[in-house]
PDB file of N, CA and C in Angstrom:
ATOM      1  N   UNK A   1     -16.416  -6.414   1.954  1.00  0.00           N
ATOM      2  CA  UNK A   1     -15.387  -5.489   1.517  1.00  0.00           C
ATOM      3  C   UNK A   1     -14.054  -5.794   2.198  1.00  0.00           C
ATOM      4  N   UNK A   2     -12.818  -4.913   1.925  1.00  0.00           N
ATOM      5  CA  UNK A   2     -11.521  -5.681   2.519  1.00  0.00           C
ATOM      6  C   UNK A   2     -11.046  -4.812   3.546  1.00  0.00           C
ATOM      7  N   UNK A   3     -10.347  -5.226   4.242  1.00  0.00           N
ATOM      8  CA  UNK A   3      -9.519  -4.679   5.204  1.00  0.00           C
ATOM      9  C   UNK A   3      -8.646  -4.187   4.909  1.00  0.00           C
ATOM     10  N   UNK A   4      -8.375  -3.076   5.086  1.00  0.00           N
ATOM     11  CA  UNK A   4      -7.000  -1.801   4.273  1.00  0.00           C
ATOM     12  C   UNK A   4      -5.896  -1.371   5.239  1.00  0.00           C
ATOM     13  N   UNK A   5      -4.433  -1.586   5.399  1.00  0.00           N
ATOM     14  CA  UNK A   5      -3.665  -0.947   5.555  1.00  0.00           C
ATOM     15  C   UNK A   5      -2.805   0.245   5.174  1.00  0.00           C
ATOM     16  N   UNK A   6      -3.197   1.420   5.436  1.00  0.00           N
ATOM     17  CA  UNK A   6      -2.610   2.121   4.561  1.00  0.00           C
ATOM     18  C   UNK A   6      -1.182   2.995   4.919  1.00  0.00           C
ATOM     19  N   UNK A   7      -0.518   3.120   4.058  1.00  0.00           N
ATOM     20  CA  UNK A   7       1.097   3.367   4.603  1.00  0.00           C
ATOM     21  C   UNK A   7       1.763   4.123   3.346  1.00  0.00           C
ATOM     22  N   UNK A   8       2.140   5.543   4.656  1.00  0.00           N
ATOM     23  CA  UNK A   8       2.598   6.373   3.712  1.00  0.00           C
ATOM     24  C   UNK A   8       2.575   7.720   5.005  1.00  0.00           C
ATOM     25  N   UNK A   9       4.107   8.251   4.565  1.00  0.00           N
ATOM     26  CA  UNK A   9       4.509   9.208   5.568  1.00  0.00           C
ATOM     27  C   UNK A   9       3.984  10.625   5.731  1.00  0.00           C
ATOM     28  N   UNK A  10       3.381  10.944   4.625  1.00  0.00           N
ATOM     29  CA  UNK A  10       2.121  11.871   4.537  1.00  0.00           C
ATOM     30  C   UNK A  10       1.046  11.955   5.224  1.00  0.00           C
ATOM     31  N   UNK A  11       0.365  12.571   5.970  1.00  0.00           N
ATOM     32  CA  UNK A  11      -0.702  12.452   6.590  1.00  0.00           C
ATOM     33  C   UNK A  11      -1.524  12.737   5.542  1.00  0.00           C
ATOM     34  N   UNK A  12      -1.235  13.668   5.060  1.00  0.00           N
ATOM     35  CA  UNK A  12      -2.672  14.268   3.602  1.00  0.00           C
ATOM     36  C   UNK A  12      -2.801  12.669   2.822  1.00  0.00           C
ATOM     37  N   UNK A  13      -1.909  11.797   2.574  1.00  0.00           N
ATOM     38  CA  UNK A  13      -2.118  11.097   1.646  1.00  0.00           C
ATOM     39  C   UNK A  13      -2.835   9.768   2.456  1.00  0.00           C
ATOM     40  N   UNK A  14      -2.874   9.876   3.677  1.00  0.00           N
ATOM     41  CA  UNK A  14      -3.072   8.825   4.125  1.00  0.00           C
ATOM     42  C   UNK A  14      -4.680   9.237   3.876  1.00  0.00           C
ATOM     43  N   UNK A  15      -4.722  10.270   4.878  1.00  0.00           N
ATOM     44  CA  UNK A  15      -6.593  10.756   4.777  1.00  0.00           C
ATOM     45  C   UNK A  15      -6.989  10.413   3.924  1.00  0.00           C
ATOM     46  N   UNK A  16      -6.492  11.316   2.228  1.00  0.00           N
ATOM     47  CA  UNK A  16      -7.073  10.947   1.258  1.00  0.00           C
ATOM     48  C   UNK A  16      -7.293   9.555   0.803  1.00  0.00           C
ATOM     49  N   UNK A  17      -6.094   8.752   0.845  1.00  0.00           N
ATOM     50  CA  UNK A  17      -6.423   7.364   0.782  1.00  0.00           C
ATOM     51  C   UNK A  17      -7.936   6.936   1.537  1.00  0.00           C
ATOM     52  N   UNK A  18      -7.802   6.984   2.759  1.00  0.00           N
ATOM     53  CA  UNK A  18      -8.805   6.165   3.574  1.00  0.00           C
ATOM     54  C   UNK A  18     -10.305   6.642   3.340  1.00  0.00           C
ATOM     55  N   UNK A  19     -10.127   8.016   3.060  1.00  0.00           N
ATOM     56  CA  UNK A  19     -11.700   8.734   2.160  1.00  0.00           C
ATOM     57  C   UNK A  19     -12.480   7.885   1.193  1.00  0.00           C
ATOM     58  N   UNK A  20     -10.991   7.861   0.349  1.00  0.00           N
ATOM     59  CA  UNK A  20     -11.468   7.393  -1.121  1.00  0.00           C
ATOM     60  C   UNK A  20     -11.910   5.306  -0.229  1.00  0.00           C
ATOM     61  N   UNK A  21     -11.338   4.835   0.272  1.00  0.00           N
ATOM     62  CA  UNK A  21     -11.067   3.563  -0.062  1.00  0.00           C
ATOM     63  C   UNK A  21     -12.880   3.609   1.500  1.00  0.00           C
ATOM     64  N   UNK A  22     -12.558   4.758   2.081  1.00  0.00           N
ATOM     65  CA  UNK A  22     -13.787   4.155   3.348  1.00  0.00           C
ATOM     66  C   UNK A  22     -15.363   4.750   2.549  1.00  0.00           C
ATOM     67  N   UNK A  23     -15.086   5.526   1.530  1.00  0.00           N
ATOM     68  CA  UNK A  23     -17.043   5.820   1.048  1.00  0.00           C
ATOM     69  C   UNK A  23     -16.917   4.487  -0.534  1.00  0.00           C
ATOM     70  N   UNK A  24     -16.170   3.923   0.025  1.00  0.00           N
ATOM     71  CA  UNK A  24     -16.406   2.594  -1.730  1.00  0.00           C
ATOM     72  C   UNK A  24     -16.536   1.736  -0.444  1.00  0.00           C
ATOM     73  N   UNK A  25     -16.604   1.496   0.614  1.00  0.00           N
ATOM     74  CA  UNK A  25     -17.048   0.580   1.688  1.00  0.00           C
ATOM     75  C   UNK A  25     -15.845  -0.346   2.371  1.00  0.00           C
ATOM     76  N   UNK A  26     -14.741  -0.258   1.876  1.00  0.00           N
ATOM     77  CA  UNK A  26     -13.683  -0.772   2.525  1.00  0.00           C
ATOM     78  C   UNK A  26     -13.528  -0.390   3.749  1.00  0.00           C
ATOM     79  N   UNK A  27     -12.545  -1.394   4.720  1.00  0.00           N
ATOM     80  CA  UNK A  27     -12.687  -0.995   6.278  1.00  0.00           C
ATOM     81  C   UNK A  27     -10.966  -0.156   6.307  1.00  0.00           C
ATOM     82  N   UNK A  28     -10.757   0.317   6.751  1.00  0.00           N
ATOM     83  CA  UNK A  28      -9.421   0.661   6.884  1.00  0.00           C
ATOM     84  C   UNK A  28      -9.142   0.263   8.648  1.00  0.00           C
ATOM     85  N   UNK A  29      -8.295  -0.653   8.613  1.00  0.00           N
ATOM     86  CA  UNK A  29      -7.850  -1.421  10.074  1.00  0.00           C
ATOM     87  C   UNK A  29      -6.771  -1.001  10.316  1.00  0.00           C
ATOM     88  N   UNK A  30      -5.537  -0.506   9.703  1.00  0.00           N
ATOM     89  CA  UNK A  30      -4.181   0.306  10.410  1.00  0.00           C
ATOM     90  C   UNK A  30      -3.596   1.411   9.447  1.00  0.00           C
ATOM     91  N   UNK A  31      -3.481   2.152  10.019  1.00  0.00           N
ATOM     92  CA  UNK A  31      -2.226   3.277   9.126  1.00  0.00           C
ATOM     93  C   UNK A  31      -0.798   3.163   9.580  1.00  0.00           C
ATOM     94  N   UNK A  32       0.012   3.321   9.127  1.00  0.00           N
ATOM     95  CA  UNK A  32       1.517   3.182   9.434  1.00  0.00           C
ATOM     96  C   UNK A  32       2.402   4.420   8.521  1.00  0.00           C
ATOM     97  N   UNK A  33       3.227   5.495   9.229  1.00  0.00           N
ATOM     98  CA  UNK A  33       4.114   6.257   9.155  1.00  0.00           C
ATOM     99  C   UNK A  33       5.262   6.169   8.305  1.00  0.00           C
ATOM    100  N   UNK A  34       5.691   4.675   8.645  1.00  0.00           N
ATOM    101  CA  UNK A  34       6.714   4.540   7.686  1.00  0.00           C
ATOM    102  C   UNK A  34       6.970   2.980   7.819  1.00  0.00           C
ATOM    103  N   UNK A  35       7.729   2.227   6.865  1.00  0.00           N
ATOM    104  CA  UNK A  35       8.069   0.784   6.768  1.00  0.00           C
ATOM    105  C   UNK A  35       8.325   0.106   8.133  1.00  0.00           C
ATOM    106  N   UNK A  36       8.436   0.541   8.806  1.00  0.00           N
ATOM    107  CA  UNK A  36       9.297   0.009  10.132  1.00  0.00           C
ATOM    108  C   UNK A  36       7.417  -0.338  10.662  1.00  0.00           C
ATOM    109  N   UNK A  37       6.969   0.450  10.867  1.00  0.00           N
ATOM    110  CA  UNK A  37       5.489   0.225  11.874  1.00  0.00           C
ATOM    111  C   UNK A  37       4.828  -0.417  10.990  1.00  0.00           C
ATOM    112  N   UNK A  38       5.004  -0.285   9.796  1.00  0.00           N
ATOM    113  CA  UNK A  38       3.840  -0.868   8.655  1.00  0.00           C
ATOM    114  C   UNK A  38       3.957  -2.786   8.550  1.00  0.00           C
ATOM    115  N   UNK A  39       5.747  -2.397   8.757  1.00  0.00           N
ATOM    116  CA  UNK A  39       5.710  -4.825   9.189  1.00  0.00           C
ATOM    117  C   UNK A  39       5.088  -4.804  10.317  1.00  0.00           C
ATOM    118  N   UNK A  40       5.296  -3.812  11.627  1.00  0.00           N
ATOM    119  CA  UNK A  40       4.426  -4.263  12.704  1.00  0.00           C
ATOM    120  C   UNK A  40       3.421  -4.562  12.669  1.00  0.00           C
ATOM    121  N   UNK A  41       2.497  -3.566  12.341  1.00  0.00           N
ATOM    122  CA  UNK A  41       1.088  -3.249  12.107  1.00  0.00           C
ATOM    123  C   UNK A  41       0.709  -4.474  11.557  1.00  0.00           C
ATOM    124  N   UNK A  42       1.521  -4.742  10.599  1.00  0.00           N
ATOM    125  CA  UNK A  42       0.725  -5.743   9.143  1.00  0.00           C
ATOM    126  C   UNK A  42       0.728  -7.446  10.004  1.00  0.00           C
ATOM    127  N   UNK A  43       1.624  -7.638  10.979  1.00  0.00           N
ATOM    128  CA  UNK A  43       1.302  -9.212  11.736  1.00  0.00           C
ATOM    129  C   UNK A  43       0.342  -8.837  12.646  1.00  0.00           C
ATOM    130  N   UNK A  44       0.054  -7.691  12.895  1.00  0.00           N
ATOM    131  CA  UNK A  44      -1.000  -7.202  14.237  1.00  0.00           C
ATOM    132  C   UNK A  44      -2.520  -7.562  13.394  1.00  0.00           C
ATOM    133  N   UNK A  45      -2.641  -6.664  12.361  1.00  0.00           N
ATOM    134  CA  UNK A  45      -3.895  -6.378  11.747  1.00  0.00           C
ATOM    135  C   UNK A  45      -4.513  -7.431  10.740  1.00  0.00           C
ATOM    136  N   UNK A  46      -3.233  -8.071  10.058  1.00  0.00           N
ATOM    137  CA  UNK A  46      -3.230  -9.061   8.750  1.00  0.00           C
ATOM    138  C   UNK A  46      -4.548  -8.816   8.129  1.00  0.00           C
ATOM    139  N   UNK A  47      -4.116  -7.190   7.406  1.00  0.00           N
ATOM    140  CA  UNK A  47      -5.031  -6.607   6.191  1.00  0.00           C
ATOM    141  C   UNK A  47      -4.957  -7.931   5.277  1.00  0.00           C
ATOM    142  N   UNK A  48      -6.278  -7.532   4.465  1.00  0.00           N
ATOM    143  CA  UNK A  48      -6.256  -7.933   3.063  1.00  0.00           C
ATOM    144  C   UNK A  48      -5.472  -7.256   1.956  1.00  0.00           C
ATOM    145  N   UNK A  49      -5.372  -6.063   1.794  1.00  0.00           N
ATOM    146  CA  UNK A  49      -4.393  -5.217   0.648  1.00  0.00           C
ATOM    147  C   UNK A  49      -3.841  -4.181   2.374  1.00  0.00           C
ATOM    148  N   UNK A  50      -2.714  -3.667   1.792  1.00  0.00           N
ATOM    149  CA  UNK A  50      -1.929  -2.918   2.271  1.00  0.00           C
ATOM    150  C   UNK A  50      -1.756  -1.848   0.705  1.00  0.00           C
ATOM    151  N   UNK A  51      -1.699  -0.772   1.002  1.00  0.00           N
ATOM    152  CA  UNK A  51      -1.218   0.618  -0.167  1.00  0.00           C
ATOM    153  C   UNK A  51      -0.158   1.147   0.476  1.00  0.00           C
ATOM    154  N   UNK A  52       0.674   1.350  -0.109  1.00  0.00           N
ATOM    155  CA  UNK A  52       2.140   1.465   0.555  1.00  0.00           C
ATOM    156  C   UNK A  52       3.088   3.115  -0.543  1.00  0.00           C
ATOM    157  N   UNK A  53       3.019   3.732   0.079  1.00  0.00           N
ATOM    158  CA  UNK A  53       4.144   4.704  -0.540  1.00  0.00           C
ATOM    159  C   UNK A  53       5.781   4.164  -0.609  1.00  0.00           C
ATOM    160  N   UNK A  54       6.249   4.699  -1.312  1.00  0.00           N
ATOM    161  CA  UNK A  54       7.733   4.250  -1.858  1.00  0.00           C
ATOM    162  C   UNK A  54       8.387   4.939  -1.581  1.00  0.00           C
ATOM    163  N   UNK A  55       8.804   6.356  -0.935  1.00  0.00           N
ATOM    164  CA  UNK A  55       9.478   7.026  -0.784  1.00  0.00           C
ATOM    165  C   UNK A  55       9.210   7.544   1.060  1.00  0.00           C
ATOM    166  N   UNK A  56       9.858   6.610   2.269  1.00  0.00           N
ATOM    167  CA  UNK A  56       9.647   6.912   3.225  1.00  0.00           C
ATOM    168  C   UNK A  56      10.412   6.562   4.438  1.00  0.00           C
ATOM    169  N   UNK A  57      11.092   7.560   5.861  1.00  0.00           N
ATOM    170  CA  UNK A  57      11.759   7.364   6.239  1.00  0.00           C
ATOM    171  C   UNK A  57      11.870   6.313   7.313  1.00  0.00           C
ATOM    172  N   UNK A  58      13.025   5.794   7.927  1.00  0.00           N
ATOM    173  CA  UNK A  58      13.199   4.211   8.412  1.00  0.00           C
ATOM    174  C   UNK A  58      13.506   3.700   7.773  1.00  0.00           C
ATOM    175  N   UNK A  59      12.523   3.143   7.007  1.00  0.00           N
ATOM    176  CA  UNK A  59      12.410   2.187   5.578  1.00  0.00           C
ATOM    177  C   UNK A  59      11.630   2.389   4.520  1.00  0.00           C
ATOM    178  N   UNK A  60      12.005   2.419   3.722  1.00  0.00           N
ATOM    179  CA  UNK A  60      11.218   2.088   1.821  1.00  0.00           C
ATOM    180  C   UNK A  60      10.252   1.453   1.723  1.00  0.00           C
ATOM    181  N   UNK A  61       8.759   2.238   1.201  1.00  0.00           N
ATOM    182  CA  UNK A  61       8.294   1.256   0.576  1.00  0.00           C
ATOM    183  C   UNK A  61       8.964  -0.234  -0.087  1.00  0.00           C
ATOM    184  N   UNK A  62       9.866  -0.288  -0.623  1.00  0.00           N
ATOM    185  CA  UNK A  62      10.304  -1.601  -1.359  1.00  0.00           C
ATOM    186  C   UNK A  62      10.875  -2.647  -0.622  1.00  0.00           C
ATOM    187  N   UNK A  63      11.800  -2.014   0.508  1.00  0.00           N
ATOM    188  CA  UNK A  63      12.216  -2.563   1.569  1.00  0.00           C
ATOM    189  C   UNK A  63      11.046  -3.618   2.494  1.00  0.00           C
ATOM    190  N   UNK A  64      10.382  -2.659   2.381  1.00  0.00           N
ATOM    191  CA  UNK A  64       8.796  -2.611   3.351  1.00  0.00           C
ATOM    192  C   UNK A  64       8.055  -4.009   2.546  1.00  0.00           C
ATOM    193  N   UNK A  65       7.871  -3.682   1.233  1.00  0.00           N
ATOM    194  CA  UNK A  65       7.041  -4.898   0.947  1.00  0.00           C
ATOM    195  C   UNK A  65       8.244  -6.256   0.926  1.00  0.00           C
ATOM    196  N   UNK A  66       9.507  -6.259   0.689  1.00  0.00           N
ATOM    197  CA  UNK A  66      10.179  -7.548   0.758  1.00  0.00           C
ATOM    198  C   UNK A  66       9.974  -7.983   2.096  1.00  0.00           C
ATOM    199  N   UNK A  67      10.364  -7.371   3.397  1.00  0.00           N
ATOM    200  CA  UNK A  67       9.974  -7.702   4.843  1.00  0.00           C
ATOM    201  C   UNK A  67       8.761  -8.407   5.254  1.00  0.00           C
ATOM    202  N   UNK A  68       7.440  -7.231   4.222  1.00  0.00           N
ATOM    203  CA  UNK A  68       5.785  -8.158   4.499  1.00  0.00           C
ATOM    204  C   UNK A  68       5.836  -9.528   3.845  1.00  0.00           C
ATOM    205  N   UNK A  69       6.658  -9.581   2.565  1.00  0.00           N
ATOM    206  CA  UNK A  69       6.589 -11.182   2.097  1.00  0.00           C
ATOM    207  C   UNK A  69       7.166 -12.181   2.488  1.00  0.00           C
ATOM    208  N   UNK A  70       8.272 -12.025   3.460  1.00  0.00           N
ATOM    209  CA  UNK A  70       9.138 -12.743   3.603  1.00  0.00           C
ATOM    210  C   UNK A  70       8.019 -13.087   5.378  1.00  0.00           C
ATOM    211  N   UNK A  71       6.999 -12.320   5.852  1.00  0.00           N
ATOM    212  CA  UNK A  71       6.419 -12.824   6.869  1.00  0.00           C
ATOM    213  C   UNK A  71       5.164 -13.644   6.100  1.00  0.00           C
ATOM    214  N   UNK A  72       5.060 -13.160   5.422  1.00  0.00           N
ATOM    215  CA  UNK A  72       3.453 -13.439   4.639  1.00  0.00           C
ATOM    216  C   UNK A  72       3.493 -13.712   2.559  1.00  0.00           C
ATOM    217  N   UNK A  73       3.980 -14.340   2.158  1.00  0.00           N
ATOM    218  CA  UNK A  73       4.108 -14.546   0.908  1.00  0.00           C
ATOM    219  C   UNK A  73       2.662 -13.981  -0.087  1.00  0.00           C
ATOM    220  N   UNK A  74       1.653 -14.210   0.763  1.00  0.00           N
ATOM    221  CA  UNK A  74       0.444 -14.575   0.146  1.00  0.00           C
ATOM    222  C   UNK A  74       0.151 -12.700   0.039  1.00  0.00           C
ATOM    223  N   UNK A  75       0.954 -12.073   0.694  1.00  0.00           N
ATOM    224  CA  UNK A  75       0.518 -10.278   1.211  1.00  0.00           C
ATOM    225  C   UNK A  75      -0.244  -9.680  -0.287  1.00  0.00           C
ATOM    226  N   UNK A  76      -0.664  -8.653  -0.245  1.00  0.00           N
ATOM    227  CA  UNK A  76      -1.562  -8.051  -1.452  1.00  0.00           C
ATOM    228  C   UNK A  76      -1.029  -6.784  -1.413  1.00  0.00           C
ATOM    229  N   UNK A  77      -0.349  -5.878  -1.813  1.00  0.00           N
ATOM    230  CA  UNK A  77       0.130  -4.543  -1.523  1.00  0.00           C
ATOM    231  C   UNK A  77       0.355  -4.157  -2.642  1.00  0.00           C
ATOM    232  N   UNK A  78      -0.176  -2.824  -2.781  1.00  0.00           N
ATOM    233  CA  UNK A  78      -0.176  -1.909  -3.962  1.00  0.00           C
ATOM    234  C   UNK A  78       0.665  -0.837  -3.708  1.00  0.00           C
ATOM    235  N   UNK A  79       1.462  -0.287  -4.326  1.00  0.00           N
ATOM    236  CA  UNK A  79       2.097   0.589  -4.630  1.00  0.00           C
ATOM    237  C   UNK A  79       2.240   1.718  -4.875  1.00  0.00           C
ATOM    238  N   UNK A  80       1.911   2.933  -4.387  1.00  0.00           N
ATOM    239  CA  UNK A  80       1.839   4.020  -4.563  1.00  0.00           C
ATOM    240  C   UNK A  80       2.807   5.254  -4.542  1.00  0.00           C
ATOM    241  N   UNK A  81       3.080   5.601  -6.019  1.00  0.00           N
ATOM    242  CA  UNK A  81       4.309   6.419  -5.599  1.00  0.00           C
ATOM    243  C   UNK A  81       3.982   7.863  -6.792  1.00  0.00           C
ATOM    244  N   UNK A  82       4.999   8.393  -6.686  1.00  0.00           N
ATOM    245  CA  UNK A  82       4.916  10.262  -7.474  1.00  0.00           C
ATOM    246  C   UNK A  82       5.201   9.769  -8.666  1.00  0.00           C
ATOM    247  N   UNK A  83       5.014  10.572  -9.725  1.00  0.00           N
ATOM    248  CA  UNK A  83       5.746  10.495 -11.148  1.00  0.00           C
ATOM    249  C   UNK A  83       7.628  10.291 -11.367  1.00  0.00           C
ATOM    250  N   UNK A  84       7.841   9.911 -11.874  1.00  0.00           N
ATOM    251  CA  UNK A  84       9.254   9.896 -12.245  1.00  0.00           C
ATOM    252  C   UNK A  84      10.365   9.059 -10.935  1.00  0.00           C
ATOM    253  N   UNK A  85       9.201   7.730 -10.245  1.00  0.00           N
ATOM    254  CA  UNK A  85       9.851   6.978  -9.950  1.00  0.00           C
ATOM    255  C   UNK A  85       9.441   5.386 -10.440  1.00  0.00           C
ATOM    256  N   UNK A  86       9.891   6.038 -11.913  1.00  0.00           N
ATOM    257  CA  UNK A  86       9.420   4.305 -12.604  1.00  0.00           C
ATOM    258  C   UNK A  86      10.494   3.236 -11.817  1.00  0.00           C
ATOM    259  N   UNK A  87      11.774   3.390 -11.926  1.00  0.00           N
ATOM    260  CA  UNK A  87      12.793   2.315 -11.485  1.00  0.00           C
ATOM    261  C   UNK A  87      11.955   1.819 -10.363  1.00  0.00           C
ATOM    262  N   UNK A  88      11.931   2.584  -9.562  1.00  0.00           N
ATOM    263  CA  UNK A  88      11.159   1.939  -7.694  1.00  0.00           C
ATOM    264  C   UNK A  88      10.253   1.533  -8.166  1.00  0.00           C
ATOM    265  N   UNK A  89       9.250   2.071  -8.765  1.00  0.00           N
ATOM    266  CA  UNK A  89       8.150   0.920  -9.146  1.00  0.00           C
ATOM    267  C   UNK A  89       8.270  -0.553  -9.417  1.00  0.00           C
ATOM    268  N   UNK A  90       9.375  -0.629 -11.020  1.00  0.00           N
ATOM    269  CA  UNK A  90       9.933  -1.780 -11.244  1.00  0.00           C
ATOM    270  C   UNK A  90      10.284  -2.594 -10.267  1.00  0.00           C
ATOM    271  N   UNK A  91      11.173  -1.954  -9.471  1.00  0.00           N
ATOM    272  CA  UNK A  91      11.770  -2.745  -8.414  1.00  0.00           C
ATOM    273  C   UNK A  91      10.710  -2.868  -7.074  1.00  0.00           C
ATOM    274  N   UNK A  92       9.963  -2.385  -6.853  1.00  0.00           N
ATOM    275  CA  UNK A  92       8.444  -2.921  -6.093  1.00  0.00           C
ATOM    276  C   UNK A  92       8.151  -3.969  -6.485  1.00  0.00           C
ATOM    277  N   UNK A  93       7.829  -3.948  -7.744  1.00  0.00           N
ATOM    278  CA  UNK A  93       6.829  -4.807  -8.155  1.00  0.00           C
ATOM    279  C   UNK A  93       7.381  -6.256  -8.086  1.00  0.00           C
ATOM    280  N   UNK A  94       8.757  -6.032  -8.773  1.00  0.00           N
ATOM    281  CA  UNK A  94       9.939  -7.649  -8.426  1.00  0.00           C
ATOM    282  C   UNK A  94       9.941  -8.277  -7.163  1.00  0.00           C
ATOM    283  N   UNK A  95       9.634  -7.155  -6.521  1.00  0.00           N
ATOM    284  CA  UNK A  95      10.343  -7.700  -5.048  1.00  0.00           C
ATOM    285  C   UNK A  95       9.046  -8.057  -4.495  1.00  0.00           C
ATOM    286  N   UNK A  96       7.308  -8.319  -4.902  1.00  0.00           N
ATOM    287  CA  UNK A  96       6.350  -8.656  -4.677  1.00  0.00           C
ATOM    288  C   UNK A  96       4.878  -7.607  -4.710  1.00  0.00           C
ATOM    289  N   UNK A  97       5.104  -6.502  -4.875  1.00  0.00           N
ATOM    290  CA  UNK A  97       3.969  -5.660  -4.915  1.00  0.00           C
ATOM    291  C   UNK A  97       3.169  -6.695  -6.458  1.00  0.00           C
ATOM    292  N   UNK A  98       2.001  -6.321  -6.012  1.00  0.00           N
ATOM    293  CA  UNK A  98       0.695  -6.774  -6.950  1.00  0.00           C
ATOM    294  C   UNK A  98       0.740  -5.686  -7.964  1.00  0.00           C
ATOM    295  N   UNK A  99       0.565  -3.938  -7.315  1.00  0.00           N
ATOM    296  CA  UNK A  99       0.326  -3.561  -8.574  1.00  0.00           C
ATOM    297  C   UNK A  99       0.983  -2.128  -7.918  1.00  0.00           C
ATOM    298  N   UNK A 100       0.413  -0.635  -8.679  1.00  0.00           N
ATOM    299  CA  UNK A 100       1.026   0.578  -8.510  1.00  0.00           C
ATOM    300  C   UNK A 100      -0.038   1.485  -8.617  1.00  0.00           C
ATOM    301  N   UNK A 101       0.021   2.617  -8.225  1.00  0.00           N
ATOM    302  CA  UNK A 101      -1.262   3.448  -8.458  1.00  0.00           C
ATOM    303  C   UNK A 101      -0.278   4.622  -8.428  1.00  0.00           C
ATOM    304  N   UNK A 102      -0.334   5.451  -9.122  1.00  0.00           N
ATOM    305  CA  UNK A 102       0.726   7.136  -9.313  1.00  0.00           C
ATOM    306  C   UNK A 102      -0.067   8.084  -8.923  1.00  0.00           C
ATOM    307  N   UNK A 103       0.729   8.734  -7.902  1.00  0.00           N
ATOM    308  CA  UNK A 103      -0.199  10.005  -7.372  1.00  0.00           C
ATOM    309  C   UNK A 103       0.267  11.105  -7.696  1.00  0.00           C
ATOM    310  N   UNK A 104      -0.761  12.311  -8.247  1.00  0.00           N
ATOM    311  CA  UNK A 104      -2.088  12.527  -7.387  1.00  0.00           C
ATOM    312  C   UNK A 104      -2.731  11.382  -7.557  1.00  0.00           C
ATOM    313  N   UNK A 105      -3.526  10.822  -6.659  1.00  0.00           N
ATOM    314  CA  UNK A 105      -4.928   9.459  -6.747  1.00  0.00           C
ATOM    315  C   UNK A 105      -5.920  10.210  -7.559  1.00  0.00           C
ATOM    316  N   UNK A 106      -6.221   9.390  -8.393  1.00  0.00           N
ATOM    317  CA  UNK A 106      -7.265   9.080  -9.274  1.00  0.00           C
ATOM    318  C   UNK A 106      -8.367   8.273  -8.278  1.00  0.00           C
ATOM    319  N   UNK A 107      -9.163   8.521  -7.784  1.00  0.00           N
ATOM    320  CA  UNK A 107     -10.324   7.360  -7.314  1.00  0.00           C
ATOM    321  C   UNK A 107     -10.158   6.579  -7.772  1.00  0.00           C
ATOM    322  N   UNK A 108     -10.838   6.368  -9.035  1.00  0.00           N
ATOM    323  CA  UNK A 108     -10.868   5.246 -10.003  1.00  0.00           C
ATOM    324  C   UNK A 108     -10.008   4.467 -10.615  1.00  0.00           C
ATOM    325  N   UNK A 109      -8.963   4.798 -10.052  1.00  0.00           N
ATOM    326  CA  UNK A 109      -7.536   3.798 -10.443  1.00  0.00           C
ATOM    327  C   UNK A 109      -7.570   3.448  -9.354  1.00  0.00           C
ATOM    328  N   UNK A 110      -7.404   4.068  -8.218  1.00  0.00           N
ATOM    329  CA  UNK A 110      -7.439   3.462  -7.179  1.00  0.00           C
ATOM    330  C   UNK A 110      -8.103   2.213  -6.712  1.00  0.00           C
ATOM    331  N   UNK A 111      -9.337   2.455  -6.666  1.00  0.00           N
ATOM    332  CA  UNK A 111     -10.588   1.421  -6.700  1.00  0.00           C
ATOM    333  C   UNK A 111     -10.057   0.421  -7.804  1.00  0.00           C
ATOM    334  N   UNK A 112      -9.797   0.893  -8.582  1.00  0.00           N
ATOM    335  CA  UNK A 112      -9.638  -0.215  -9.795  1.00  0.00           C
ATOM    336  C   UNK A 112      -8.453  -1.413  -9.390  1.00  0.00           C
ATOM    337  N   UNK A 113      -6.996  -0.628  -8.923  1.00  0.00           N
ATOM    338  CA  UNK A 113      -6.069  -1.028  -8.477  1.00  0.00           C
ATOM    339  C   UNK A 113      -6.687  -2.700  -7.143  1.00  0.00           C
ATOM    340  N   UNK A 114      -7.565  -1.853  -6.646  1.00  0.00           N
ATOM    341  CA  UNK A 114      -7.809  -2.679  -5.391  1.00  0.00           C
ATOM    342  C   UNK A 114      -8.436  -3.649  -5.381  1.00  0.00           C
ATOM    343  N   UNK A 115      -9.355  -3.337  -6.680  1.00  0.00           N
ATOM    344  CA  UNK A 115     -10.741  -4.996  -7.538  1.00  0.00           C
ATOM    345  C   UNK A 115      -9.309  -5.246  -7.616  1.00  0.00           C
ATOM    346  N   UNK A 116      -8.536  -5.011  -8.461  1.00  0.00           N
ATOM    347  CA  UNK A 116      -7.771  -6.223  -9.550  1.00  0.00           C
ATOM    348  C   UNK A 116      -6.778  -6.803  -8.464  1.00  0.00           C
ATOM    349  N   UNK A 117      -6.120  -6.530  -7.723  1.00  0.00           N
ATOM    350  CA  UNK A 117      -5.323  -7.282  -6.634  1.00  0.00           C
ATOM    351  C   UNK A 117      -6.503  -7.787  -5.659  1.00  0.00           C
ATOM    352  N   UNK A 118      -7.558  -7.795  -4.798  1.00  0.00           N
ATOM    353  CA  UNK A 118      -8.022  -8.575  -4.359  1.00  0.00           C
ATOM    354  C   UNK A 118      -8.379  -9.722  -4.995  1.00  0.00           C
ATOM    355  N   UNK A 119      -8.815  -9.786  -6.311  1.00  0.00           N
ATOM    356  CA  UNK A 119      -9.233 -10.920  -7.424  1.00  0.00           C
ATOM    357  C   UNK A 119      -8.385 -11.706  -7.722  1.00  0.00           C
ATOM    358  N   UNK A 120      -7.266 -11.461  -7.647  1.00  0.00           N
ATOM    359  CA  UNK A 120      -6.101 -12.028  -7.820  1.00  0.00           C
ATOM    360  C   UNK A 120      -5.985 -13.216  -6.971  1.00  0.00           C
TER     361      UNK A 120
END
């Protein structure tokens, strides 16, 4: 199973993340607060996927994933953001995110989200 970073300034969302992603058997190896700890974390831990919120203080999700690629090209990070931020999505995804998951989490998008970018 993969090694999970998960990042996002929410504590509720983090839990829930690591619930959903630790009873499907994934390991979860760092959480991070906001973009700034999440580049740290991510040369410390060098997850397999990182899940990343888009709306967070320091730095942006979007910010956040151009920084992880520009250390790590090869990075796997999914995207997780609220309804009615399609633009940031778009612009995630350009700037290297794999894919997006819209919350509230769906399990099963979730999970789904995480087959299809590890396979990748």
């Amino acid at each position: 199973m993969a090694k999970v970073m998960v990042v996002d300034d929410a504590a509720f969302m983090r839990m829930l993340l690591k619930t959903m992603l630790s009873e499907a058997g994934h390991e979860i190896v760092a959480e991070a607060t906001n973009g700034l700890e999440a580049v740290k974390a991510y040369m410390t831990v060098r997850p397999d996927v990182v899940t990343m919120d888009i709306t967070m203080p320091e730095m942006d999700g979007v910010a956040t994933v151009k920084e992880i690629r520009k250390l790590d090209p090869q990075a796997k990070i999914i995207m997780c953001s609220a309804m009615g931020q399609k633009a940031m999505v778009v612009d995630a995804i350009s700037s290297g995110a794999k894919d997006f998951v819209v919350k509230p989490f769906q399990k099963d998008r979730v999970l789904e989200s995480l087959n299809n970018v590890l396979g990748s």
